[in-house]
C-alpha atoms as a PDB file:
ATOM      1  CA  UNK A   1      75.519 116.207 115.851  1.00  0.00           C
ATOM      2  CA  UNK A   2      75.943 113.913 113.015  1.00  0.00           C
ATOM      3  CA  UNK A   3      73.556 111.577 112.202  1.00  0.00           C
ATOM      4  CA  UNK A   4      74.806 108.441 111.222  1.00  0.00           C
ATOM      5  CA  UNK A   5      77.510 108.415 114.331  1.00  0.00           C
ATOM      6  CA  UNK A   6      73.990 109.152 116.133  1.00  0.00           C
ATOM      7  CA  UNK A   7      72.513 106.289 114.478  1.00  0.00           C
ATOM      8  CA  UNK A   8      74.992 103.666 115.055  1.00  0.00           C
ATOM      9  CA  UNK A   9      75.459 104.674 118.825  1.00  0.00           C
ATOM     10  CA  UNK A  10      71.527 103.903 119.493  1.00  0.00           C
ATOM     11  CA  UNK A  11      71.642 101.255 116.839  1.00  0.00           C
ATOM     12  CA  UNK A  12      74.560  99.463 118.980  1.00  0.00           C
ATOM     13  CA  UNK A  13      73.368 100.177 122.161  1.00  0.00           C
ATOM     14  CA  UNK A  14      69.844  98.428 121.802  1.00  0.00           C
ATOM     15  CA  UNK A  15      71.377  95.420 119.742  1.00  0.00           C
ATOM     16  CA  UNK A  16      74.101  94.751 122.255  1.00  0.00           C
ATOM     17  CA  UNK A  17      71.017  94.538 124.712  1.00  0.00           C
ATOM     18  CA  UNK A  18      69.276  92.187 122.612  1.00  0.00           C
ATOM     19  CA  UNK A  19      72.321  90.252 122.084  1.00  0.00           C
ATOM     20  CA  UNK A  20      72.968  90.290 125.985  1.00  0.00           C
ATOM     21  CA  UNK A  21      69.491  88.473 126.219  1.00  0.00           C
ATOM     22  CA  UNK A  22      70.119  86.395 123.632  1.00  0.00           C
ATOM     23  CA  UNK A  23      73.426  84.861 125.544  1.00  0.00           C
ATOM     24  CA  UNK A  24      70.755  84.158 128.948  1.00  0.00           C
ATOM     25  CA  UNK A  25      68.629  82.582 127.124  1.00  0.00           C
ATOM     26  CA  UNK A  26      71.607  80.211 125.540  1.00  0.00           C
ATOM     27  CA  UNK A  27      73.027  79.750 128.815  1.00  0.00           C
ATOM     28  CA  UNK A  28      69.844  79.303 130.758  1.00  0.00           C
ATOM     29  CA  UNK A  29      69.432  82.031 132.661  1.00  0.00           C
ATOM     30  CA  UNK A  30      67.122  84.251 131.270  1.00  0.00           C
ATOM     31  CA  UNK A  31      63.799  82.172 132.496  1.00  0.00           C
ATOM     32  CA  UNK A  32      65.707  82.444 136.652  1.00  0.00           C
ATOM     33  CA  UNK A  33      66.362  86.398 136.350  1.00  0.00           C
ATOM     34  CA  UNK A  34      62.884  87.221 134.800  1.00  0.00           C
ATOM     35  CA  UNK A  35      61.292  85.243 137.467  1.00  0.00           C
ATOM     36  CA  UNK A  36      63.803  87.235 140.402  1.00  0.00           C
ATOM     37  CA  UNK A  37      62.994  90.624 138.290  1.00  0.00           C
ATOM     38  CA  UNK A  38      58.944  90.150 138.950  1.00  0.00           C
ATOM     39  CA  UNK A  39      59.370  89.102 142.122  1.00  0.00           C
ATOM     40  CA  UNK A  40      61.457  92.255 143.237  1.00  0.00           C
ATOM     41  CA  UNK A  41      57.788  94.111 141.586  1.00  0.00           C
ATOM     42  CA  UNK A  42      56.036  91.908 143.711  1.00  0.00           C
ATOM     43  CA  UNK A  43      54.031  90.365 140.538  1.00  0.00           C
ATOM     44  CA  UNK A  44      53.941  86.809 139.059  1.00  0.00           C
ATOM     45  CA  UNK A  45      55.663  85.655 135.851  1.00  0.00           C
ATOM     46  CA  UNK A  46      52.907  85.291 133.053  1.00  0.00           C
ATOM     47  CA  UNK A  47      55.607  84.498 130.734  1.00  0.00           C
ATOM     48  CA  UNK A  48      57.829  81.318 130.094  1.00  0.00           C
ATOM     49  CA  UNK A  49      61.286  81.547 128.164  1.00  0.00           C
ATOM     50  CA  UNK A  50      61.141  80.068 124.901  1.00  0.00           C
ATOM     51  CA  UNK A  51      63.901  77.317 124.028  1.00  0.00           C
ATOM     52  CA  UNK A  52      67.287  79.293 122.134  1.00  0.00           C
ATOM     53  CA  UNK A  53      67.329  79.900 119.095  1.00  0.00           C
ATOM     54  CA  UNK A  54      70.161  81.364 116.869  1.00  0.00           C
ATOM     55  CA  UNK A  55      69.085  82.627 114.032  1.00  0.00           C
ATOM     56  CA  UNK A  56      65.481  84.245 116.024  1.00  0.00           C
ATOM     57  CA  UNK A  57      68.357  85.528 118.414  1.00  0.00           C
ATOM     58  CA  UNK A  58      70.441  87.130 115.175  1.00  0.00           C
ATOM     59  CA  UNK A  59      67.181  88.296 113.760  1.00  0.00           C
ATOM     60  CA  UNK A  60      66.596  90.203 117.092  1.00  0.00           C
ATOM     61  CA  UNK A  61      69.502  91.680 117.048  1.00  0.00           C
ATOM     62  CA  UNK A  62      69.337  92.822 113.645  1.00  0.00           C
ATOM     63  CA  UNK A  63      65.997  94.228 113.594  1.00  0.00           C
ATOM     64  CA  UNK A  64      66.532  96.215 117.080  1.00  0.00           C
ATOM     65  CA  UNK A  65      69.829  97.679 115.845  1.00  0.00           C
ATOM     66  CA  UNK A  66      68.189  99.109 112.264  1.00  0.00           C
ATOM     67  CA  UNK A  67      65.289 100.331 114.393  1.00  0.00           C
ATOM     68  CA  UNK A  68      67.865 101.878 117.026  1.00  0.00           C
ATOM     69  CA  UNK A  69      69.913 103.000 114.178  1.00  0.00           C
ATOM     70  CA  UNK A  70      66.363 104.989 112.695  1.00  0.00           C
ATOM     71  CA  UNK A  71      65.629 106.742 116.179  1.00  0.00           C
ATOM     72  CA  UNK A  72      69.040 107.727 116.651  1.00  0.00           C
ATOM     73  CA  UNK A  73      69.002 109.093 112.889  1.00  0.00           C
ATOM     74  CA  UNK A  74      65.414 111.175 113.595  1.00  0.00           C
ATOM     75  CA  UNK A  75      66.638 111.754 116.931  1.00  0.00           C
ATOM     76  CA  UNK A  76      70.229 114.215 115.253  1.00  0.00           C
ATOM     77  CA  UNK A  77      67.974 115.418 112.986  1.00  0.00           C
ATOM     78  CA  UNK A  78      65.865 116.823 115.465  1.00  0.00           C
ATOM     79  CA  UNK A  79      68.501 117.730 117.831  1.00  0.00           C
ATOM     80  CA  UNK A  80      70.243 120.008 115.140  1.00  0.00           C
ATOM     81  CA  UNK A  81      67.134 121.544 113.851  1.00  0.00           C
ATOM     82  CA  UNK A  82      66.532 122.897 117.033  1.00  0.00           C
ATOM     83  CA  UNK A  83      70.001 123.736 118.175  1.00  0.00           C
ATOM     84  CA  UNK A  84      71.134 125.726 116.005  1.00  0.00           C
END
């Protein structure tokens, strides 16, 4: 399995999440579909959604893609170690 393909397919996959919340938030939906997602676990929202913010919304995405990119990295490594 090679590692950096590894890497950027986790990396991706987490940031495009982040990036997905990111656009709720901006169009004001985020706050509506947390509340319906507790609800559906028949618990109460403790948490409010913050106002947008671009550049906390880049950072996000940044930081969750190098730390996807990192498991998905150890994660190859592992995997062909111990299937060989």
């Amino acid at each position: 399995m090679n590692k950096n393909k590894a890497g950027l397919v986790f990396g991706s996959f987490v940031g495009l999440i982040h990036l997905v919340q990111g656009v709720l938030i901006a169009l004001g939906f985020a706050q509506p579909l947390m509340d319906f997602i507790y609800n559906l676990h028949s618990l109460n929202n403790p948490f409010a959604v913050a106002p947008f913010s671009f550049t906390r919304s880049l950072g996000l995405v940044v930081v969750t893609f190098l730390i996807g990119y990192i498991f998905g990295y150890i994660f190859a490594t592992l995997w062909n170690k111990f299937h060989k």
